[in-house]
N, C-alpha and C. Protein backbone atom coordinates (compact mmCIF):
# COMPACT_ATOMS: atom_id res chain seq x y z
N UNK A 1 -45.05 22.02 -21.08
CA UNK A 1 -45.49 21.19 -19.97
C UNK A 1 -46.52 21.95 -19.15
N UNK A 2 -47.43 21.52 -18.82
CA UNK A 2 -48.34 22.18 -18.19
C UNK A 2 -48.45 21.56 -16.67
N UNK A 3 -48.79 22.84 -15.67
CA UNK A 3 -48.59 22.56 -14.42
C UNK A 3 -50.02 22.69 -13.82
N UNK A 4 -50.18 21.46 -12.91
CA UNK A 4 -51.89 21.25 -12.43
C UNK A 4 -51.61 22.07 -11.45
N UNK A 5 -52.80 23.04 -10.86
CA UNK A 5 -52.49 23.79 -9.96
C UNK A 5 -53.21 22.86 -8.38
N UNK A 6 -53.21 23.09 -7.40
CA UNK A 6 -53.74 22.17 -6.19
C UNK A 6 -54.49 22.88 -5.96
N UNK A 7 -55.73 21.83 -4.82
CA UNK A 7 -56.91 22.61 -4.60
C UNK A 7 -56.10 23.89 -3.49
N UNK A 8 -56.86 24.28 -4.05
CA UNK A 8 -57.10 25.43 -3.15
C UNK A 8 -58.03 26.36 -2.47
N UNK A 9 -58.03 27.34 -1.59
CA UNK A 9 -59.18 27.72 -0.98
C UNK A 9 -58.93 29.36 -1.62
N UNK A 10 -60.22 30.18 -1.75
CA UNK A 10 -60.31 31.49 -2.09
C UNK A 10 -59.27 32.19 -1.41
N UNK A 11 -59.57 32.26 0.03
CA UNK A 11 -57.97 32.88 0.68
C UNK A 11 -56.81 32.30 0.56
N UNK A 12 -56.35 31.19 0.29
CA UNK A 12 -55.04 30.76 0.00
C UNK A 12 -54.43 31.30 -1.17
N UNK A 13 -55.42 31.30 -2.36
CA UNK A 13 -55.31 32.19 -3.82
C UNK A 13 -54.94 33.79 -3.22
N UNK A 14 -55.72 34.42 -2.17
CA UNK A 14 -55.37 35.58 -2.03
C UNK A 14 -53.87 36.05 -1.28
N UNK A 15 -53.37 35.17 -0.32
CA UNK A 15 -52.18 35.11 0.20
C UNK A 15 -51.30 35.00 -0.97
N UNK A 16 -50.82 34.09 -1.85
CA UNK A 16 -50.44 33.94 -2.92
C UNK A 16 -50.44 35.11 -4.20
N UNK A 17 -51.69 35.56 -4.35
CA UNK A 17 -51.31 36.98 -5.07
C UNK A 17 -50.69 37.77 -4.02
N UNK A 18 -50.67 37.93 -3.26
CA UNK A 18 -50.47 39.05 -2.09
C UNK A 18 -48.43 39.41 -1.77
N UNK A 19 -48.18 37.86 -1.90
CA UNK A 19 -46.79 37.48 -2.45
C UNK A 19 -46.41 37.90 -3.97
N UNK A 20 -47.35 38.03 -4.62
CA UNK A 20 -46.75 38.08 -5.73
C UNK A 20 -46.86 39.91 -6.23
N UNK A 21 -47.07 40.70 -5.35
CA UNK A 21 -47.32 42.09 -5.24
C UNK A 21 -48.52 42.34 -5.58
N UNK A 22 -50.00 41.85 -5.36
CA UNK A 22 -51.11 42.27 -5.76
C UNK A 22 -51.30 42.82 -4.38
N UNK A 23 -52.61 43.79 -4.30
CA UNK A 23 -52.80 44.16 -2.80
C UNK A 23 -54.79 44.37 -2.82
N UNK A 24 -54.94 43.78 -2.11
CA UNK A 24 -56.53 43.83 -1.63
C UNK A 24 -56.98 45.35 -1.90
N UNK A 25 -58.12 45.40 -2.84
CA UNK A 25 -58.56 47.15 -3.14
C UNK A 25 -60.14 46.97 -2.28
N UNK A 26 -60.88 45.84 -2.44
CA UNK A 26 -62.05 45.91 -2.25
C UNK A 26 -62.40 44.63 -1.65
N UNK A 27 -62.97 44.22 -0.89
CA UNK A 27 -63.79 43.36 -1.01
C UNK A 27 -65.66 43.41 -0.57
N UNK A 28 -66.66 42.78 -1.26
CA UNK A 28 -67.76 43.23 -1.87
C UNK A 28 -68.51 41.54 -1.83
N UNK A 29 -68.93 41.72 -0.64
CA UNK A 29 -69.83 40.27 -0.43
C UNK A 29 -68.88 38.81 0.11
N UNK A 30 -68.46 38.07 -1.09
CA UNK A 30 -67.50 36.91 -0.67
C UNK A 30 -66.27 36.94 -1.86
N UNK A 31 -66.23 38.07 -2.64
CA UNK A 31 -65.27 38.78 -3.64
C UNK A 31 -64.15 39.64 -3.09
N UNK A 32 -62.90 39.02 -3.68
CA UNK A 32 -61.77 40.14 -3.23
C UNK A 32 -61.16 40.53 -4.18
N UNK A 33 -61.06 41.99 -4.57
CA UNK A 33 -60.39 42.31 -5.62
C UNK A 33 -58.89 42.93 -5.34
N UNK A 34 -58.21 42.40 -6.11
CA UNK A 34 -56.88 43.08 -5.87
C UNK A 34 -56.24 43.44 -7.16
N UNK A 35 -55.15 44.31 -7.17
CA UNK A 35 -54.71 44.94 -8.02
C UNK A 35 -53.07 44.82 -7.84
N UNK A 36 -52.19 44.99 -9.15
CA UNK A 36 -50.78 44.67 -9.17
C UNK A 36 -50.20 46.07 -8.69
N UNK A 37 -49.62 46.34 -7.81
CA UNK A 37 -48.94 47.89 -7.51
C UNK A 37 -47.96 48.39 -8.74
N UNK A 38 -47.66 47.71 -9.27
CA UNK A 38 -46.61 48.11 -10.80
C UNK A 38 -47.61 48.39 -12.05
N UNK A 39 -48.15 46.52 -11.81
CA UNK A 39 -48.34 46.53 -13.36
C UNK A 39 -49.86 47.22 -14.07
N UNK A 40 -50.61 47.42 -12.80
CA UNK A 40 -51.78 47.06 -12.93
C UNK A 40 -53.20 46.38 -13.37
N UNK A 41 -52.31 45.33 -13.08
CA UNK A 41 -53.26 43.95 -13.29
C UNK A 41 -54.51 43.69 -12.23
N UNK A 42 -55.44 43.21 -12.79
CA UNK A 42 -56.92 43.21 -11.48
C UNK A 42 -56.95 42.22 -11.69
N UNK A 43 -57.33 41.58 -10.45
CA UNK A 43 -58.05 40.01 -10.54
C UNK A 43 -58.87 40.12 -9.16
N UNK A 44 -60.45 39.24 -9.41
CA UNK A 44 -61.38 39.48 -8.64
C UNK A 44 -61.47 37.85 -8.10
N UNK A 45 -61.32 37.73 -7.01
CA UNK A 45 -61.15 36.06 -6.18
C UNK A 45 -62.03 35.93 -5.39
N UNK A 46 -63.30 34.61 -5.50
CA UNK A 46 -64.23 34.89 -4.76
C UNK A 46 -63.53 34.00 -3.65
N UNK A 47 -64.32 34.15 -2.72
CA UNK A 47 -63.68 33.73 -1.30
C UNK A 47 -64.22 32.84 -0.81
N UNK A 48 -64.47 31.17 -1.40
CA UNK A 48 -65.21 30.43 -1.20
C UNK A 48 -63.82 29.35 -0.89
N UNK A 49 -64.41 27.89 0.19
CA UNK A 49 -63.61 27.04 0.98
C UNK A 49 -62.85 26.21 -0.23
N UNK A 50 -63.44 26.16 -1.74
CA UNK A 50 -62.86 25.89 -1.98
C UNK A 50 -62.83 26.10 -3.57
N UNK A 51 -62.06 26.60 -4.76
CA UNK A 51 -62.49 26.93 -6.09
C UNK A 51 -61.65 26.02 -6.84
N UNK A 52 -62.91 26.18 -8.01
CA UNK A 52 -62.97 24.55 -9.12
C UNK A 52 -61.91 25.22 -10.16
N UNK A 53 -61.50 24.21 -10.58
CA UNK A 53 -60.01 24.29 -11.69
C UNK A 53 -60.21 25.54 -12.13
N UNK A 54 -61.47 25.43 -13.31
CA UNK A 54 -61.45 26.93 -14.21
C UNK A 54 -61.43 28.27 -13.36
N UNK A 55 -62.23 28.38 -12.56
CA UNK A 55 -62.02 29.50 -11.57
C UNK A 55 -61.24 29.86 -11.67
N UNK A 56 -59.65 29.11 -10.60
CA UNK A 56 -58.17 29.08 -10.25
C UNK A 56 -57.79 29.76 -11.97
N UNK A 57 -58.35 29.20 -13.08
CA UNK A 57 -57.32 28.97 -14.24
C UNK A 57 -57.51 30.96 -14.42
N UNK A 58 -59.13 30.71 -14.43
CA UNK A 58 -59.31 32.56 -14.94
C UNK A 58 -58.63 33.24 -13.77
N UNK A 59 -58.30 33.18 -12.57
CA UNK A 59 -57.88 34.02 -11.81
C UNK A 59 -56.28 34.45 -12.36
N UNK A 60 -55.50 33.25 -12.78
CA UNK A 60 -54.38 33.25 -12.84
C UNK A 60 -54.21 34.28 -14.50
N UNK A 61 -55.27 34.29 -15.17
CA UNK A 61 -55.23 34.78 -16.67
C UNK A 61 -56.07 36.35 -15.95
N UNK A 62 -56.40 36.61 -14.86
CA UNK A 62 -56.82 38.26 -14.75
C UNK A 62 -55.18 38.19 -14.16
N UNK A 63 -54.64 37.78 -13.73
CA UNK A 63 -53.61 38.21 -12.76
C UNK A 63 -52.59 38.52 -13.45
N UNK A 64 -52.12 38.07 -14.99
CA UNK A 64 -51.22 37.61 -15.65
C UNK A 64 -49.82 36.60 -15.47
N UNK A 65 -50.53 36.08 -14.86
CA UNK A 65 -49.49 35.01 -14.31
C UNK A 65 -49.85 33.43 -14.72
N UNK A 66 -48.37 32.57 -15.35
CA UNK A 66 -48.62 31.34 -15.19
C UNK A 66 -48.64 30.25 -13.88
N UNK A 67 -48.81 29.03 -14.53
CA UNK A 67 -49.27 28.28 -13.44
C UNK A 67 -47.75 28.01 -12.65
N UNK A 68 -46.80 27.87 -13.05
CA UNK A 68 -45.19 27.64 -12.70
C UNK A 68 -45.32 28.59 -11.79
N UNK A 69 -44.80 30.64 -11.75
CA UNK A 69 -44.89 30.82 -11.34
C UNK A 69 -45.44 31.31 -10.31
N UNK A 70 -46.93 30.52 -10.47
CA UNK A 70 -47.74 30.96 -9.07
C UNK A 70 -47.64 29.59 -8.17
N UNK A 71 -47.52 28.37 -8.57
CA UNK A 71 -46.63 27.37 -7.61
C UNK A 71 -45.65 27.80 -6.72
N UNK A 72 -44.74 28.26 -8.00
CA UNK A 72 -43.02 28.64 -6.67
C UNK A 72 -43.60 29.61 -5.74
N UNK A 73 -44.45 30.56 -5.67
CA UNK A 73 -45.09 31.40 -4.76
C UNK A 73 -45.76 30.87 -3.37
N UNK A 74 -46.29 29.67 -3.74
CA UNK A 74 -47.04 28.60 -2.63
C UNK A 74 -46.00 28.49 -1.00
């Protein structure tokens, strides 16, 4: 079953990793990069009002996370 993710805004994506143990390393124009404190996973989130499906989809595939559990995180 596949789960549609909701719009969302660049910082809402970043609160949401931020829950999920990623932590802000850089940010570099309208880019925030964060990194997993365990696993070390990177994912780079641009910080725009609002990002289009694929965006969201690649963020969630740098992050290693599915769409389920980055919902219950919301």
């Amino acid at each position: 079953m596949r789960f549609a993710l909701p719009e969302m805004s660049g910082r809402q994506v970043v609160k949401v990793l931020e829950r999920a143990g990623f932590s802000i390393i850089s940010i570099k124009g309208s880019h925030a990069k964060l990194r997993h404190d365990r696993m070390g996973q990177t994912a780079i989130v641009p910080l725009h009002k609002s990002l289009k499906r694929g965006t969201r989809a690649s963020i969630l595939r740098q992050a290693g996370m599915d769409a389920q559990s980055f919902v219950k995180l919301l």
